[in-house]
PDB file of N, CA and C in Angstrom:
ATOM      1  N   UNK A   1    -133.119 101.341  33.066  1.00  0.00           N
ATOM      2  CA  UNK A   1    -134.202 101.085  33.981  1.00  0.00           C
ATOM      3  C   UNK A   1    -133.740 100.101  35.051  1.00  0.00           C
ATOM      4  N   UNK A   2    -134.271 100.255  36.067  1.00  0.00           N
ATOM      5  CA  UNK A   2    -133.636  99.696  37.502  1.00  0.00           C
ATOM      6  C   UNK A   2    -134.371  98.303  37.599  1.00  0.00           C
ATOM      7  N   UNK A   3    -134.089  97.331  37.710  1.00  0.00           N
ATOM      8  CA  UNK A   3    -134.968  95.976  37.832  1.00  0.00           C
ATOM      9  C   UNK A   3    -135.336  96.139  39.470  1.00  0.00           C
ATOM     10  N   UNK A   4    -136.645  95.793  39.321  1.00  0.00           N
ATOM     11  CA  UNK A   4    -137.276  95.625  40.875  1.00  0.00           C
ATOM     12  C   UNK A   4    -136.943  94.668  41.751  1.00  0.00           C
ATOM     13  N   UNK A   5    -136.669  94.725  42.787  1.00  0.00           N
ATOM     14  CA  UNK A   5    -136.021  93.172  43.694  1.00  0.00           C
ATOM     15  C   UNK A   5    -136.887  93.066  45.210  1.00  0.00           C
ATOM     16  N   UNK A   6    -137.265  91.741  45.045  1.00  0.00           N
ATOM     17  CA  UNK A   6    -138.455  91.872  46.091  1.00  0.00           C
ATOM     18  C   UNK A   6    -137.496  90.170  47.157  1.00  0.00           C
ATOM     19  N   UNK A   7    -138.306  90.196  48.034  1.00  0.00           N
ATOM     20  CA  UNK A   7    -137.095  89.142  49.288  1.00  0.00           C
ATOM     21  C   UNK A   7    -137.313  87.509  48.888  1.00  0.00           C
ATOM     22  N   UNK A   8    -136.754  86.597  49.070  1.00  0.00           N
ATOM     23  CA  UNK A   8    -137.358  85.545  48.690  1.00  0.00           C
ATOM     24  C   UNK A   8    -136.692  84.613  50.314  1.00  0.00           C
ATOM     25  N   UNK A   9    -137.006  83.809  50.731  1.00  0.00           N
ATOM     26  CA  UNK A   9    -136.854  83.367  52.281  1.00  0.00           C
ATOM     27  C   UNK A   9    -136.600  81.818  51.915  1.00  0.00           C
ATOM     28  N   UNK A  10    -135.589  80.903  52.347  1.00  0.00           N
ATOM     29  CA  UNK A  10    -135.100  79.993  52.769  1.00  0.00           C
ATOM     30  C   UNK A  10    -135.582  79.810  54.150  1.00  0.00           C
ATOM     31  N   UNK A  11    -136.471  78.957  54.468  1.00  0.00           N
ATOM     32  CA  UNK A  11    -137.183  78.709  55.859  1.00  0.00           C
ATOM     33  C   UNK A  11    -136.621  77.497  56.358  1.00  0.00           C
ATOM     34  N   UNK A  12    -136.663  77.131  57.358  1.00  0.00           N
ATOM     35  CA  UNK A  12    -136.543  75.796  58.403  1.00  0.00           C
ATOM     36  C   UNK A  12    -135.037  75.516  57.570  1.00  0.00           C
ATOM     37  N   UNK A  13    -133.589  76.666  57.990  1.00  0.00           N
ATOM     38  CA  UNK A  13    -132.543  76.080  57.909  1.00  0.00           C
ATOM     39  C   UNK A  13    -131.852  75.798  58.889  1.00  0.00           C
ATOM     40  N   UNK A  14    -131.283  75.061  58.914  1.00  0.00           N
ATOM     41  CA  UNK A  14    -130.318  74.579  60.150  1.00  0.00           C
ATOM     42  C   UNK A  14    -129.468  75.908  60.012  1.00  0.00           C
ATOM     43  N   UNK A  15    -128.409  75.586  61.350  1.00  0.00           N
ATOM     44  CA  UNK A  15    -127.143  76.818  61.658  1.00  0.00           C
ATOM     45  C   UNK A  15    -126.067  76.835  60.631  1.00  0.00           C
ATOM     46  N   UNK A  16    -125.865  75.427  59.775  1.00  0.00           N
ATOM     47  CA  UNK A  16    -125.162  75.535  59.052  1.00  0.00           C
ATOM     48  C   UNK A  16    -125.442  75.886  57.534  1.00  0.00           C
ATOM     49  N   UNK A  17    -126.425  75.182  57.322  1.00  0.00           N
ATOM     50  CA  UNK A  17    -126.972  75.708  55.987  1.00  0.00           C
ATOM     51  C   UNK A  17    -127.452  77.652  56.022  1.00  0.00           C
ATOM     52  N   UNK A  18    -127.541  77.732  57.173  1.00  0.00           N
ATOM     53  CA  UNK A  18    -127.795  79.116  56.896  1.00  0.00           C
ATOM     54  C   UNK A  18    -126.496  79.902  56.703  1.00  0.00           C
ATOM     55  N   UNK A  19    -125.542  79.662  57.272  1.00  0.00           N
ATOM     56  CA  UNK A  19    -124.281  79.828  57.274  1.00  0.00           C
ATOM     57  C   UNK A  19    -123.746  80.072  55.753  1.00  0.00           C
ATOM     58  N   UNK A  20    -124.119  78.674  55.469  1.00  0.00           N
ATOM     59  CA  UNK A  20    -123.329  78.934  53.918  1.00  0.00           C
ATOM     60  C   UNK A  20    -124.476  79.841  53.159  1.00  0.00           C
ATOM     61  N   UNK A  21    -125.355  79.602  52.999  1.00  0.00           N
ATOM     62  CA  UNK A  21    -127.032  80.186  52.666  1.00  0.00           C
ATOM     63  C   UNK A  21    -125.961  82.041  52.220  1.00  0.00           C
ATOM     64  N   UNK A  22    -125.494  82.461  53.763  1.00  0.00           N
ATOM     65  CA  UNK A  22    -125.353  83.856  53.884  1.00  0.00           C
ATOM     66  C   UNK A  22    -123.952  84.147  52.999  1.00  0.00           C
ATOM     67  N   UNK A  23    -123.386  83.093  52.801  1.00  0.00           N
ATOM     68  CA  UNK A  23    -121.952  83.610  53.366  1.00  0.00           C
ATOM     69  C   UNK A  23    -121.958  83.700  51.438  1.00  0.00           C
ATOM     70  N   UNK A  24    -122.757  82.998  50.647  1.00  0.00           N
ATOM     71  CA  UNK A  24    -122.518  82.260  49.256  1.00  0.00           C
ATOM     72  C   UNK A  24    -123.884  84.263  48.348  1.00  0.00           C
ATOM     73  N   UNK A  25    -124.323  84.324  49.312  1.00  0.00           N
ATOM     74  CA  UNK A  25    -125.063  85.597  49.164  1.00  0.00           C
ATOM     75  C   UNK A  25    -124.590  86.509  49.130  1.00  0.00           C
ATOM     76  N   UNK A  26    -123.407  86.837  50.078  1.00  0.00           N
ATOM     77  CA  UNK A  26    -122.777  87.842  50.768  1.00  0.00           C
ATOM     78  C   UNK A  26    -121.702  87.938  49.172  1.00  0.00           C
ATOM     79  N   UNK A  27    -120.656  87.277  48.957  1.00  0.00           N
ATOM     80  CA  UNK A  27    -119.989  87.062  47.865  1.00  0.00           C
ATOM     81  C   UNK A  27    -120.344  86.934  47.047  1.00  0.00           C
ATOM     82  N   UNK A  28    -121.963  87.521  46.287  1.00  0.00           N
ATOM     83  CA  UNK A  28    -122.517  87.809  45.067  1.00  0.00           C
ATOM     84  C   UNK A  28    -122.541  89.321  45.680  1.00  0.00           C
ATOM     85  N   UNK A  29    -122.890  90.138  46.577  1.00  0.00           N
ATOM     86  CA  UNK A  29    -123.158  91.187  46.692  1.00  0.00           C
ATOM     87  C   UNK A  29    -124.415  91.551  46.799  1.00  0.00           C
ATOM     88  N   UNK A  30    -125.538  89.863  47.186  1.00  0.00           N
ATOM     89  CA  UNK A  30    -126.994  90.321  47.591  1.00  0.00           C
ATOM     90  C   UNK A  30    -127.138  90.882  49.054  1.00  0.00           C
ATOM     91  N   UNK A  31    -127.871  91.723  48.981  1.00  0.00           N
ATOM     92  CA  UNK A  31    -128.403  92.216  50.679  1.00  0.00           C
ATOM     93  C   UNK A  31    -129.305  90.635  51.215  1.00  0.00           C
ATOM     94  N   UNK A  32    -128.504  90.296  52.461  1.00  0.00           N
ATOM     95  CA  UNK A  32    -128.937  88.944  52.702  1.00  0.00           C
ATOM     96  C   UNK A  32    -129.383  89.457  54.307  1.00  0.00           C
ATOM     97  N   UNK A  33    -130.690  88.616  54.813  1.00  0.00           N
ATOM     98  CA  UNK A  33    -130.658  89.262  56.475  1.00  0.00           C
ATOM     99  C   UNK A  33    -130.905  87.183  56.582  1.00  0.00           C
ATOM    100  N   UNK A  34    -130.791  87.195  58.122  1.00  0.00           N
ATOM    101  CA  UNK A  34    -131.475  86.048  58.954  1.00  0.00           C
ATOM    102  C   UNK A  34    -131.449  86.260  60.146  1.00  0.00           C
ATOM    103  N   UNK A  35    -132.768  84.830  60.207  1.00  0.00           N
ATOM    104  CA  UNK A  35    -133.425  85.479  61.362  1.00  0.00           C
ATOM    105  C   UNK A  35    -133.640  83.818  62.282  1.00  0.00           C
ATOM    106  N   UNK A  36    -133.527  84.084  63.725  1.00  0.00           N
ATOM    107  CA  UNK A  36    -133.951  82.957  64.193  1.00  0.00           C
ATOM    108  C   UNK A  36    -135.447  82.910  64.344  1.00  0.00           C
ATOM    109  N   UNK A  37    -135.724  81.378  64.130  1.00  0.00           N
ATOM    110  CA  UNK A  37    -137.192  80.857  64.174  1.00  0.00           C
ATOM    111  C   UNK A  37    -137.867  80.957  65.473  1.00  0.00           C
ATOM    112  N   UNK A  38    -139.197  80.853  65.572  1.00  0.00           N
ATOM    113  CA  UNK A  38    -139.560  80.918  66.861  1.00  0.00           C
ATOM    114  C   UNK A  38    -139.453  79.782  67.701  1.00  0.00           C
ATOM    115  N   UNK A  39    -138.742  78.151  66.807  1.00  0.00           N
ATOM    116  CA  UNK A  39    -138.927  77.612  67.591  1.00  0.00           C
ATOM    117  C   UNK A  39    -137.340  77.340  68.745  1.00  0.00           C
ATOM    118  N   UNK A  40    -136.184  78.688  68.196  1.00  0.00           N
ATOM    119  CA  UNK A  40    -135.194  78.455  68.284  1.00  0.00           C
ATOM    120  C   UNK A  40    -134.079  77.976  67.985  1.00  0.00           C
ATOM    121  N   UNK A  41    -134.973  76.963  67.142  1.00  0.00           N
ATOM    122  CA  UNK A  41    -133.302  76.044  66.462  1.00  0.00           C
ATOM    123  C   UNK A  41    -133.041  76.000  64.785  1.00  0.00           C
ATOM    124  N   UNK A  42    -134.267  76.610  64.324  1.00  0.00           N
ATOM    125  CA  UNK A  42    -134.423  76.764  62.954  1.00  0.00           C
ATOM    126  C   UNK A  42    -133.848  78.224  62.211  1.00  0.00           C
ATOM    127  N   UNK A  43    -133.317  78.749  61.457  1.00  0.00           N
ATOM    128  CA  UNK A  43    -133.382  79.805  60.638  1.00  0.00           C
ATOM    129  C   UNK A  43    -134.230  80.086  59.168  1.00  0.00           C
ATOM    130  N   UNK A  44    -134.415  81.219  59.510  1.00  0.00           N
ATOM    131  CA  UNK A  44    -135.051  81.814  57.825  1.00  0.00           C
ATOM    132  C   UNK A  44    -133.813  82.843  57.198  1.00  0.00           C
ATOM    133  N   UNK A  45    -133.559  82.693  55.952  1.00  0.00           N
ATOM    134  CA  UNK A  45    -132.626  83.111  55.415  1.00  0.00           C
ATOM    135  C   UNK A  45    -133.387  84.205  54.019  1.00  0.00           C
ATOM    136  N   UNK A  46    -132.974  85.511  54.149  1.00  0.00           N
ATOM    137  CA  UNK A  46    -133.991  86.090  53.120  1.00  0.00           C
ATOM    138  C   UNK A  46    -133.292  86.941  52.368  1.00  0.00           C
ATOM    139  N   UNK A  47    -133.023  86.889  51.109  1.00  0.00           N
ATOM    140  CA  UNK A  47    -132.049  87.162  50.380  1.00  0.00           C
ATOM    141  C   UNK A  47    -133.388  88.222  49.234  1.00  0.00           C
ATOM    142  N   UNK A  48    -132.830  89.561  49.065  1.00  0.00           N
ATOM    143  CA  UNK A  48    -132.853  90.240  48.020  1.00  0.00           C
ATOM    144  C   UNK A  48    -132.453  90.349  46.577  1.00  0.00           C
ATOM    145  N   UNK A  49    -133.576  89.831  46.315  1.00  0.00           N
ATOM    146  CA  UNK A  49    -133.161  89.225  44.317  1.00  0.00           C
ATOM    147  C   UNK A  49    -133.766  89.940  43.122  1.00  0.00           C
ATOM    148  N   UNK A  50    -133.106  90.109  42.813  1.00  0.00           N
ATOM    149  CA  UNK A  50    -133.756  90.724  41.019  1.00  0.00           C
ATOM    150  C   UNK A  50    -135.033  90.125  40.750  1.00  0.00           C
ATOM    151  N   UNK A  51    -136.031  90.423  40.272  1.00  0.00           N
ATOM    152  CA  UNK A  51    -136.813  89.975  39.340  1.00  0.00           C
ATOM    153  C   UNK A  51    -137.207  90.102  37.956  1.00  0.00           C
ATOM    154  N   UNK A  52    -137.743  89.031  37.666  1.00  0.00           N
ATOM    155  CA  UNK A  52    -137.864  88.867  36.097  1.00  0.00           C
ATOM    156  C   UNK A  52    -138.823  89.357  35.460  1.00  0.00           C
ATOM    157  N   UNK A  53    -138.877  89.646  34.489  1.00  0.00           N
ATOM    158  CA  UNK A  53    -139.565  90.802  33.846  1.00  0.00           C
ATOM    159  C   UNK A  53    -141.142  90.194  34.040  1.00  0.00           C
ATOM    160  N   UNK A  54    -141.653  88.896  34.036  1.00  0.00           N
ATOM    161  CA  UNK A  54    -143.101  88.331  34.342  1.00  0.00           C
ATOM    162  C   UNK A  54    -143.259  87.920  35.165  1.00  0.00           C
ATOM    163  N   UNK A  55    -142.074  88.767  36.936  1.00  0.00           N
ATOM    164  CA  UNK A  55    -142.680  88.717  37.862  1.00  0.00           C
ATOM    165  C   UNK A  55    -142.009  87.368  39.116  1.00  0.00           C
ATOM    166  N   UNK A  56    -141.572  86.637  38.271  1.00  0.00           N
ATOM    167  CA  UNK A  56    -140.957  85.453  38.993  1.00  0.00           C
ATOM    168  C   UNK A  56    -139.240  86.035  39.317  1.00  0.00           C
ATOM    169  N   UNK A  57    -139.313  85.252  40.242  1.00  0.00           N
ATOM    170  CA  UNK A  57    -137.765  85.410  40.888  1.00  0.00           C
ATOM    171  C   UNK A  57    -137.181  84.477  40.075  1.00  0.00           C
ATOM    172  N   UNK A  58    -135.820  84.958  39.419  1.00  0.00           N
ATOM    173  CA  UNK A  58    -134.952  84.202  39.071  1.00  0.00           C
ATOM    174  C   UNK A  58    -133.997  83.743  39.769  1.00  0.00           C
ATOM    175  N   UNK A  59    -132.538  82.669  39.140  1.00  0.00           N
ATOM    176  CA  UNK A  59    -131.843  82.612  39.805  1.00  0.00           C
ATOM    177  C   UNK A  59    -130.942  83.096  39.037  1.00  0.00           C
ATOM    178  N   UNK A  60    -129.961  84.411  39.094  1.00  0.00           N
ATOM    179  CA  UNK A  60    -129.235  84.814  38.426  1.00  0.00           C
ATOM    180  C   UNK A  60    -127.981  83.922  38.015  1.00  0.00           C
ATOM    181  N   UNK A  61    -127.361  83.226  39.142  1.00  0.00           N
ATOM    182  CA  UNK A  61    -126.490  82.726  39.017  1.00  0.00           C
ATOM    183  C   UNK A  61    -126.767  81.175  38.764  1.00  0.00           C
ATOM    184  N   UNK A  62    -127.379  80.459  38.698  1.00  0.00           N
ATOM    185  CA  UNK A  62    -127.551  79.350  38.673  1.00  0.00           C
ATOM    186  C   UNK A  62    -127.850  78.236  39.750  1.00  0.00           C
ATOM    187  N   UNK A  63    -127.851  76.998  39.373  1.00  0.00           N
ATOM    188  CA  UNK A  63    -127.515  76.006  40.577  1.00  0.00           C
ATOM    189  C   UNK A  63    -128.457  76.290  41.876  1.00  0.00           C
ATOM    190  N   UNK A  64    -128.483  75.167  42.520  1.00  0.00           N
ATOM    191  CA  UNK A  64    -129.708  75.318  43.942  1.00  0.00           C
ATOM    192  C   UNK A  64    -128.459  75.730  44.871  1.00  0.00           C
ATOM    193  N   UNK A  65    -129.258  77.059  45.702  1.00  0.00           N
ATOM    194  CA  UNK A  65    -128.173  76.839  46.910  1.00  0.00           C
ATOM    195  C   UNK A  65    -128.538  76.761  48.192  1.00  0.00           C
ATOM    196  N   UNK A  66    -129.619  76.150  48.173  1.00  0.00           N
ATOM    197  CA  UNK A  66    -130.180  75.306  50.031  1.00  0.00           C
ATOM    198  C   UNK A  66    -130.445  73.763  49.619  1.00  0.00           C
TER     199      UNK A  66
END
């Protein structure tokens, strides 16, 4: 059975934290998008994640990564 994966968003990141945000996503093999903020200088970072069987997003791999 296929686990369902719904987006989860890293908001108000700087250029660099989004940077690593993507790059630490990208080298797990999550579908990662970002996007600039409206106010221009901010990013949202929205990463495609597994979910857990009662619905909450896990963190597969561990550790905070913003």
């Amino acid at each position: 059975m296929m686990n369902r994966k719904s987006w989860f968003q890293h908001t108000e990141c700087t250029t660099q934290q989004a940077d690593e945000l993507v790059e630490q996503y990208r080298r797990r093999g999550v579908e990662v998008e970002r996007s600039l903020n409206p106010d221009f200088i901010t990013w949202t970072v929205s990463a495609r994640l597994p979910e857990q069987r009662n619905g909450k997003r896990g963190r597969p791999w561990g550790g905070r990564l913003g």
